[in-house]
PDB file of N, CA and C in Angstrom:
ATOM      1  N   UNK A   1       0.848  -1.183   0.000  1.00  0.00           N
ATOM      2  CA  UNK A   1       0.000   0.000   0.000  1.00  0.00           C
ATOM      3  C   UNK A   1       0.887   1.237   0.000  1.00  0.00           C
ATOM      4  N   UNK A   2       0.790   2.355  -0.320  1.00  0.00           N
ATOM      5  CA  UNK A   2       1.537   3.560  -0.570  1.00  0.00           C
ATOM      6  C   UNK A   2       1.213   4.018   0.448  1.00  0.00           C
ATOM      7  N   UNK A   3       0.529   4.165   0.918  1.00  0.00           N
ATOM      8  CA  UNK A   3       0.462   5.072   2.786  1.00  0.00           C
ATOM      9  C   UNK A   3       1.599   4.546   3.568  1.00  0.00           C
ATOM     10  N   UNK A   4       2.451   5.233   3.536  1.00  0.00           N
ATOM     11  CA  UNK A   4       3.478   5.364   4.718  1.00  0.00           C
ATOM     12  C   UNK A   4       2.832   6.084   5.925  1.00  0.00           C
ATOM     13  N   UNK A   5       3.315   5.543   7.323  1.00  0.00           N
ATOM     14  CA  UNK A   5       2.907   6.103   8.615  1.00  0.00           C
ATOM     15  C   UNK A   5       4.697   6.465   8.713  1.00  0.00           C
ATOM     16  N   UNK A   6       4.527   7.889   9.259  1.00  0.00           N
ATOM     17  CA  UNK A   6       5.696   8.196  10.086  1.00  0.00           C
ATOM     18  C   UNK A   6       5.439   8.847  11.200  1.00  0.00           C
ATOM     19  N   UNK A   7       5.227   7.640  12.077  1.00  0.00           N
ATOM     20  CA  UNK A   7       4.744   7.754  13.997  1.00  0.00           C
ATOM     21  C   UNK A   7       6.117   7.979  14.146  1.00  0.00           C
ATOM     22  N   UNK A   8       6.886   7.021  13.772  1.00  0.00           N
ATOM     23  CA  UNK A   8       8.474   7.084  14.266  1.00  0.00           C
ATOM     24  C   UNK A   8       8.909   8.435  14.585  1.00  0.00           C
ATOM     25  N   UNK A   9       8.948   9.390  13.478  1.00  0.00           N
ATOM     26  CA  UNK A   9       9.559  10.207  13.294  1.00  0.00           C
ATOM     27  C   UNK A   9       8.395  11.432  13.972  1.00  0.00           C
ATOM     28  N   UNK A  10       8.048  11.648  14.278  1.00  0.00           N
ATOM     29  CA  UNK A  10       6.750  12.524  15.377  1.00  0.00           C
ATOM     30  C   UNK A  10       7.052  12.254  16.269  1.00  0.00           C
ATOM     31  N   UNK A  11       7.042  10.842  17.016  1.00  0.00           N
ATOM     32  CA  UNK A  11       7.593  10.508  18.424  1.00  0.00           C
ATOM     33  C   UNK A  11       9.145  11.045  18.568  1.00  0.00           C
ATOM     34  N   UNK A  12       9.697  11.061  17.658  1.00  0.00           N
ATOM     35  CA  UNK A  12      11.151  11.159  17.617  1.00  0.00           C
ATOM     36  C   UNK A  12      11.254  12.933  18.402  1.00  0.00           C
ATOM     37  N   UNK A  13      10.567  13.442  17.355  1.00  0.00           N
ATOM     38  CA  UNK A  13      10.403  14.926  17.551  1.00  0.00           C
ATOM     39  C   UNK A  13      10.243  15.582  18.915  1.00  0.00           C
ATOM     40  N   UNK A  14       9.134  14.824  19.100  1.00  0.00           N
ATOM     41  CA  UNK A  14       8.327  15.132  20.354  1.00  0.00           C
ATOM     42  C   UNK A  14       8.965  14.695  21.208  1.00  0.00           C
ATOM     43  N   UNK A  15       9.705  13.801  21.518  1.00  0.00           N
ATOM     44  CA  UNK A  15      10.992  12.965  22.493  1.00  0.00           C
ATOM     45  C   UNK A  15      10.136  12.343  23.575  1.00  0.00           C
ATOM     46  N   UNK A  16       9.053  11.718  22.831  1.00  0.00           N
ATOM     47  CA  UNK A  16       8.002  10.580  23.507  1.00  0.00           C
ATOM     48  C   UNK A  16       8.455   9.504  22.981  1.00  0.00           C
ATOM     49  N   UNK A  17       8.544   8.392  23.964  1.00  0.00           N
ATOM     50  CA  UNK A  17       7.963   6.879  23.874  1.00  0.00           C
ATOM     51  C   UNK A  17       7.026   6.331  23.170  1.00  0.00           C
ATOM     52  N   UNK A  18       7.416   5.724  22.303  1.00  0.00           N
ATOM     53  CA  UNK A  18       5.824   4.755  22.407  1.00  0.00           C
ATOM     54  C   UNK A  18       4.945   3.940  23.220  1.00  0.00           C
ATOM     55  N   UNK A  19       5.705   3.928  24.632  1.00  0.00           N
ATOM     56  CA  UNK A  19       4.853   3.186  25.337  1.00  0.00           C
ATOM     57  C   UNK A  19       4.019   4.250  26.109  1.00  0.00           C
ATOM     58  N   UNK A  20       4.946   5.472  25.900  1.00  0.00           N
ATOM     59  CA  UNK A  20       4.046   6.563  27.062  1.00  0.00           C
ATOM     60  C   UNK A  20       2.603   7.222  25.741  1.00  0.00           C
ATOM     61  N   UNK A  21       3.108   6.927  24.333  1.00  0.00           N
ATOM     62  CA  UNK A  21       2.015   7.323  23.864  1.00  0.00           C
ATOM     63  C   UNK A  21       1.039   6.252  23.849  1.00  0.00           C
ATOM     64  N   UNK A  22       1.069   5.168  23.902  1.00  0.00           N
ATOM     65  CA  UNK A  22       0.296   4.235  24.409  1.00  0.00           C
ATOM     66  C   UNK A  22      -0.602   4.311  25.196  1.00  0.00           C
ATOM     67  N   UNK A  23      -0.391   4.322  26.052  1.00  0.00           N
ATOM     68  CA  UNK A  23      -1.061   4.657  27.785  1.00  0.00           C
ATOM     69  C   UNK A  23      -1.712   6.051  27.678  1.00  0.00           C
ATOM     70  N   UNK A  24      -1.297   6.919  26.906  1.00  0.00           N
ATOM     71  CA  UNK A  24      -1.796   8.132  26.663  1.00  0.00           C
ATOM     72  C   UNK A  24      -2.628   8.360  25.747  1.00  0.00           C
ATOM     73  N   UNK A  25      -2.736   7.389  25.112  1.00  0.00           N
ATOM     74  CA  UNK A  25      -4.114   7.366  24.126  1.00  0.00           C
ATOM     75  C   UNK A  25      -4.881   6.246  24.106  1.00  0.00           C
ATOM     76  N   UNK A  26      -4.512   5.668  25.223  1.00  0.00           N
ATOM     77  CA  UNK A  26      -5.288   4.091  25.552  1.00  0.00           C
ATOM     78  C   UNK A  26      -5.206   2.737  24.709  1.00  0.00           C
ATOM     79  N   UNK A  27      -4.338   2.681  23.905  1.00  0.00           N
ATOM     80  CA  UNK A  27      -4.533   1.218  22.801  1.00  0.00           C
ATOM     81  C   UNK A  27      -3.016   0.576  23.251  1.00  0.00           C
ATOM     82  N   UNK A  28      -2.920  -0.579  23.345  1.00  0.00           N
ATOM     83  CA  UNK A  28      -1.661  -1.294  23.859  1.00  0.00           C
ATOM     84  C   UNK A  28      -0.392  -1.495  23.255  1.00  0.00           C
ATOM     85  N   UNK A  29       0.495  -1.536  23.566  1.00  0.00           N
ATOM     86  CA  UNK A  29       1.684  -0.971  22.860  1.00  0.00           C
ATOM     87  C   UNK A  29       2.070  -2.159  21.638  1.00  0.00           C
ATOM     88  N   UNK A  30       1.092  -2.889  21.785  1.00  0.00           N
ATOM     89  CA  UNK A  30       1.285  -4.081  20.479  1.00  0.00           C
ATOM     90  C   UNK A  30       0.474  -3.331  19.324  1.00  0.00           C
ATOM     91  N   UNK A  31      -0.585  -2.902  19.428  1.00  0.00           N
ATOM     92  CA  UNK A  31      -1.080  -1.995  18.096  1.00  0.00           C
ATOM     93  C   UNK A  31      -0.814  -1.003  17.966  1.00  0.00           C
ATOM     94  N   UNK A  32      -0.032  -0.063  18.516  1.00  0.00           N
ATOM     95  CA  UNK A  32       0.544   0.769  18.038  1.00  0.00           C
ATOM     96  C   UNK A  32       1.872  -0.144  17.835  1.00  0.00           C
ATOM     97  N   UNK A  33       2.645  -0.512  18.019  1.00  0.00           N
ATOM     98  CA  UNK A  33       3.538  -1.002  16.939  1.00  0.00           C
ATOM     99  C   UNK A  33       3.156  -0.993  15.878  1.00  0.00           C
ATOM    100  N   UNK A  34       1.866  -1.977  15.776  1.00  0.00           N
ATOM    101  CA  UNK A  34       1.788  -2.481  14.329  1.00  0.00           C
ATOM    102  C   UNK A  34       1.870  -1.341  13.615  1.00  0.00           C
ATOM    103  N   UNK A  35       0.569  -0.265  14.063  1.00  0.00           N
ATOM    104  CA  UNK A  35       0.359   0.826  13.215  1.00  0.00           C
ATOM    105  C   UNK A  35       1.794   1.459  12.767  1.00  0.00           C
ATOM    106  N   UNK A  36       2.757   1.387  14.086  1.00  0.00           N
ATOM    107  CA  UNK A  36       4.071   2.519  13.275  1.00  0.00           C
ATOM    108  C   UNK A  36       4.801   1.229  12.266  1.00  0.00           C
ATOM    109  N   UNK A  37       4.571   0.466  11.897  1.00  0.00           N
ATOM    110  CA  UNK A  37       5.175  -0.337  10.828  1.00  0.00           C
ATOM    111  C   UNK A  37       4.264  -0.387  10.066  1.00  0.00           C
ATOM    112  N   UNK A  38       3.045   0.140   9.441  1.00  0.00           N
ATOM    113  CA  UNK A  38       2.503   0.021   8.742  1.00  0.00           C
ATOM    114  C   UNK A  38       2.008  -1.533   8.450  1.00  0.00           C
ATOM    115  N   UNK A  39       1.769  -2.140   9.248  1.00  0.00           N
ATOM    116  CA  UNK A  39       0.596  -3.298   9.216  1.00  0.00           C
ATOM    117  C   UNK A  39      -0.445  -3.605   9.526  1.00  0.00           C
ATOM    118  N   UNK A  40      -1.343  -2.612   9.234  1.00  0.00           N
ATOM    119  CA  UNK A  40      -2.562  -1.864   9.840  1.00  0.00           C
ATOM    120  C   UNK A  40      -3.485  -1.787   8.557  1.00  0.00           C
ATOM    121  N   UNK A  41      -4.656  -2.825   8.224  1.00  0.00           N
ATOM    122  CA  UNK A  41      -5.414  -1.946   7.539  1.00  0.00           C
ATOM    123  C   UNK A  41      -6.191  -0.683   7.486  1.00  0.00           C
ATOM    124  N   UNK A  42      -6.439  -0.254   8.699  1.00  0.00           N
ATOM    125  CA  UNK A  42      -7.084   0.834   8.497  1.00  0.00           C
ATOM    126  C   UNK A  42      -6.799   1.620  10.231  1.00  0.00           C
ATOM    127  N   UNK A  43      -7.213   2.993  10.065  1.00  0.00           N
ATOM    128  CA  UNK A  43      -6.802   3.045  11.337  1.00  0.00           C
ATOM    129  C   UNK A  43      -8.434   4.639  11.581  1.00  0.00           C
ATOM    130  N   UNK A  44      -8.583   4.251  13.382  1.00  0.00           N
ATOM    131  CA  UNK A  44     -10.120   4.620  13.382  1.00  0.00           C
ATOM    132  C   UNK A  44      -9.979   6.127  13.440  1.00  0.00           C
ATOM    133  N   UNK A  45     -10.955   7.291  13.101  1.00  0.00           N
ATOM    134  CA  UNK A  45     -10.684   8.403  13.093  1.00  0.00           C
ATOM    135  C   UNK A  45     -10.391   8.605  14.932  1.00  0.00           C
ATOM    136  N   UNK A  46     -10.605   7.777  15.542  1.00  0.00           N
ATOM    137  CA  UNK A  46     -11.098   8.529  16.713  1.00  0.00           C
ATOM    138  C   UNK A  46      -9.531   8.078  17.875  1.00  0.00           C
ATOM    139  N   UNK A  47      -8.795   7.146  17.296  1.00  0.00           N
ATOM    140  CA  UNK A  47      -7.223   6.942  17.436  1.00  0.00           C
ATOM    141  C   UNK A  47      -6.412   8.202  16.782  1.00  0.00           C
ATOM    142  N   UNK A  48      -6.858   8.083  15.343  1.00  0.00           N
ATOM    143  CA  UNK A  48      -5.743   9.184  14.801  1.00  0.00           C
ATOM    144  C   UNK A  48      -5.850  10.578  15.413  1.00  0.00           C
ATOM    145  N   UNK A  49      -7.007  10.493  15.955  1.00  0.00           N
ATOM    146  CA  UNK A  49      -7.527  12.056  16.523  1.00  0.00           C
ATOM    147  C   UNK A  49      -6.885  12.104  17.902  1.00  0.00           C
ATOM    148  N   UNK A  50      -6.754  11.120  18.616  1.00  0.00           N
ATOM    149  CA  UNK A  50      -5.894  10.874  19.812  1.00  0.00           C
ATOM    150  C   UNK A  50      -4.088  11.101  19.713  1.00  0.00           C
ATOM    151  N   UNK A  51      -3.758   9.965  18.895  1.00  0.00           N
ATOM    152  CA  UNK A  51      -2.337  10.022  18.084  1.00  0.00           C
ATOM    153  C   UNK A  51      -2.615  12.368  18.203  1.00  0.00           C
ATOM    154  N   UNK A  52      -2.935  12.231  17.280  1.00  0.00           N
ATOM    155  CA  UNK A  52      -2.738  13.920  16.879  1.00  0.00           C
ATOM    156  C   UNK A  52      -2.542  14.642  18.401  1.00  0.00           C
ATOM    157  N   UNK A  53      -3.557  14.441  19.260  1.00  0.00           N
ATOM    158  CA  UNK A  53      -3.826  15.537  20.361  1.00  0.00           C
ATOM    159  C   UNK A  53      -2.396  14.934  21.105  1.00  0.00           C
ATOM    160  N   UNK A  54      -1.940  14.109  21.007  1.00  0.00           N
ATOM    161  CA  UNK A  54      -1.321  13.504  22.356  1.00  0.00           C
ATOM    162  C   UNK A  54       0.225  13.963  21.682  1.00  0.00           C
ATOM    163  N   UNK A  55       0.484  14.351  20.553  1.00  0.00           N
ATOM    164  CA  UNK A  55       1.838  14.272  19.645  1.00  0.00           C
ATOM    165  C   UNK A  55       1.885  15.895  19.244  1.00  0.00           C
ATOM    166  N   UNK A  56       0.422  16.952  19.253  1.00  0.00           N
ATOM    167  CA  UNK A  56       0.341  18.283  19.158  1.00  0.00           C
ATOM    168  C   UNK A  56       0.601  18.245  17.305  1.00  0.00           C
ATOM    169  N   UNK A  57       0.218  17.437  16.729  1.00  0.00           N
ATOM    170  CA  UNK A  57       0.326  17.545  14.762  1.00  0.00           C
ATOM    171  C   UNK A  57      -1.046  17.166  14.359  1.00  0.00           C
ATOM    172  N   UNK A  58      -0.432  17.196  12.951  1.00  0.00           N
ATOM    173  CA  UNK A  58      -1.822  17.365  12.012  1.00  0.00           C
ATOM    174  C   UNK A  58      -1.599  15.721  11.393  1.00  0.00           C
ATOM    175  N   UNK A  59      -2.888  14.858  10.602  1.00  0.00           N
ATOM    176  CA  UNK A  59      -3.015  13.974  10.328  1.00  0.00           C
ATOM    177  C   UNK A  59      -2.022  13.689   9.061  1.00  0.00           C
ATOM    178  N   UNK A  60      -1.594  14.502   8.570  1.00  0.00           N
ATOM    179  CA  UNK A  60      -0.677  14.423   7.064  1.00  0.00           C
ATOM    180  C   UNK A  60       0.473  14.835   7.643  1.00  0.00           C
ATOM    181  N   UNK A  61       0.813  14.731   9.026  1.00  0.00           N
ATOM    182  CA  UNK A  61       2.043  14.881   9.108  1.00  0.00           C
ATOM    183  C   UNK A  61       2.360  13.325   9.906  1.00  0.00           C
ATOM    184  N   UNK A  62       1.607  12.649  10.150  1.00  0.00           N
ATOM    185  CA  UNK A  62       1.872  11.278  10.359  1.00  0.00           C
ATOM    186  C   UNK A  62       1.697  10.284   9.365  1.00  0.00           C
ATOM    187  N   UNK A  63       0.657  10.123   7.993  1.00  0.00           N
ATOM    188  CA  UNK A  63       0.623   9.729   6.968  1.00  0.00           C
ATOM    189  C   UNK A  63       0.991  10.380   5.788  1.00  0.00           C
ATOM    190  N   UNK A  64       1.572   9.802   4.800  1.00  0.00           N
ATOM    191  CA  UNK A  64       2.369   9.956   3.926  1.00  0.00           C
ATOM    192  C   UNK A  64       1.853   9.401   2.602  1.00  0.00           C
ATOM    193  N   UNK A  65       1.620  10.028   1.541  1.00  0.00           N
ATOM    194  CA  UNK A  65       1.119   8.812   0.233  1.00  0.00           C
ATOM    195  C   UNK A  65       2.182   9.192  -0.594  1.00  0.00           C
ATOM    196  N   UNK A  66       2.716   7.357  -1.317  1.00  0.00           N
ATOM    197  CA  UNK A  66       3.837   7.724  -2.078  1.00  0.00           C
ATOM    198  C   UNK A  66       3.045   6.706  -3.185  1.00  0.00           C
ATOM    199  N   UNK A  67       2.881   7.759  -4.195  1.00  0.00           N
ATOM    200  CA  UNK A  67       2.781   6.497  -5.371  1.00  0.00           C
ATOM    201  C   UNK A  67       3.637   5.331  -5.894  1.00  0.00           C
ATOM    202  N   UNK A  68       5.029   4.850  -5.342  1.00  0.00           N
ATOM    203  CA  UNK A  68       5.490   4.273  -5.447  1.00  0.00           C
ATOM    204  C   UNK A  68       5.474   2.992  -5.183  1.00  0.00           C
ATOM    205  N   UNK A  69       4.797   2.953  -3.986  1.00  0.00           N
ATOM    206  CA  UNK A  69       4.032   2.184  -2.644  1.00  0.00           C
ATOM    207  C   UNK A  69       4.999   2.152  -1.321  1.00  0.00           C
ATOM    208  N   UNK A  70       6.051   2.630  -1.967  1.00  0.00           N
ATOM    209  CA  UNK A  70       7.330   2.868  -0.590  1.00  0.00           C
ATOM    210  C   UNK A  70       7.760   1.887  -0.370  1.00  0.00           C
ATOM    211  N   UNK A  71       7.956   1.198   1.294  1.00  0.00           N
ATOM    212  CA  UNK A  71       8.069  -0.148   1.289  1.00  0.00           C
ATOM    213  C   UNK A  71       6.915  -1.333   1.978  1.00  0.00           C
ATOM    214  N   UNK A  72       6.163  -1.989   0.578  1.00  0.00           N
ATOM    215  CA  UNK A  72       5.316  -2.435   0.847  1.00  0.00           C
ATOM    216  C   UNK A  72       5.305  -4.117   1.205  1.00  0.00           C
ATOM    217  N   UNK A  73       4.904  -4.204   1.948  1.00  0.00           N
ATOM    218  CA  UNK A  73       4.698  -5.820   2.807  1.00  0.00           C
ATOM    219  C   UNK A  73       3.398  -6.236   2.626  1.00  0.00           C
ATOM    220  N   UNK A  74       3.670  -7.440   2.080  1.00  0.00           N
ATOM    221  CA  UNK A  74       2.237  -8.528   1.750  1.00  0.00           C
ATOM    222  C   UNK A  74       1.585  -7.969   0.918  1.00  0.00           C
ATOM    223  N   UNK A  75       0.435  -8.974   0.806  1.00  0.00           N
ATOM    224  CA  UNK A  75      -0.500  -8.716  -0.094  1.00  0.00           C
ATOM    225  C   UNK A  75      -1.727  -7.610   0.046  1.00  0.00           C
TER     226      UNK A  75
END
């Protein structure tokens, strides 16, 4: 899929954890993994709206579309 997530690099910024954003937006630090590796089909408005408040950004600064597909895993 061409949607790149760059949680990595937001957390990086922000000089948060992922486990403290975890706990801070309530979902367990196993799905947010997944989500920052992009193995996520879909992700709910009402997480990304959390992700956002808890990180102080906008939704296109954590997703990315590359027509290329970037680096894509599975089917």
């Amino acid at each position: 899929m061409p949607i790149l997530v760059n949680l990595d690099v937001m957390l990086a910024r922000r000089k948060m954890k992922s486990k403290d954003l975890a706990a801070r937006i309530g979902i367990t630090e196993a799905n947010l993994s997944l989500l920052k590796q992009g193995r996520v089909k879909g992700v709910r408005f009402e997480t990304l709206a959390a992700i956002c408040a808890a990180l102080e950004c906008q939704p296109g600064e954590l997703l990315e579309y590359r027509a290329d597909g970037g680096n894509v895993t599975g089917s």
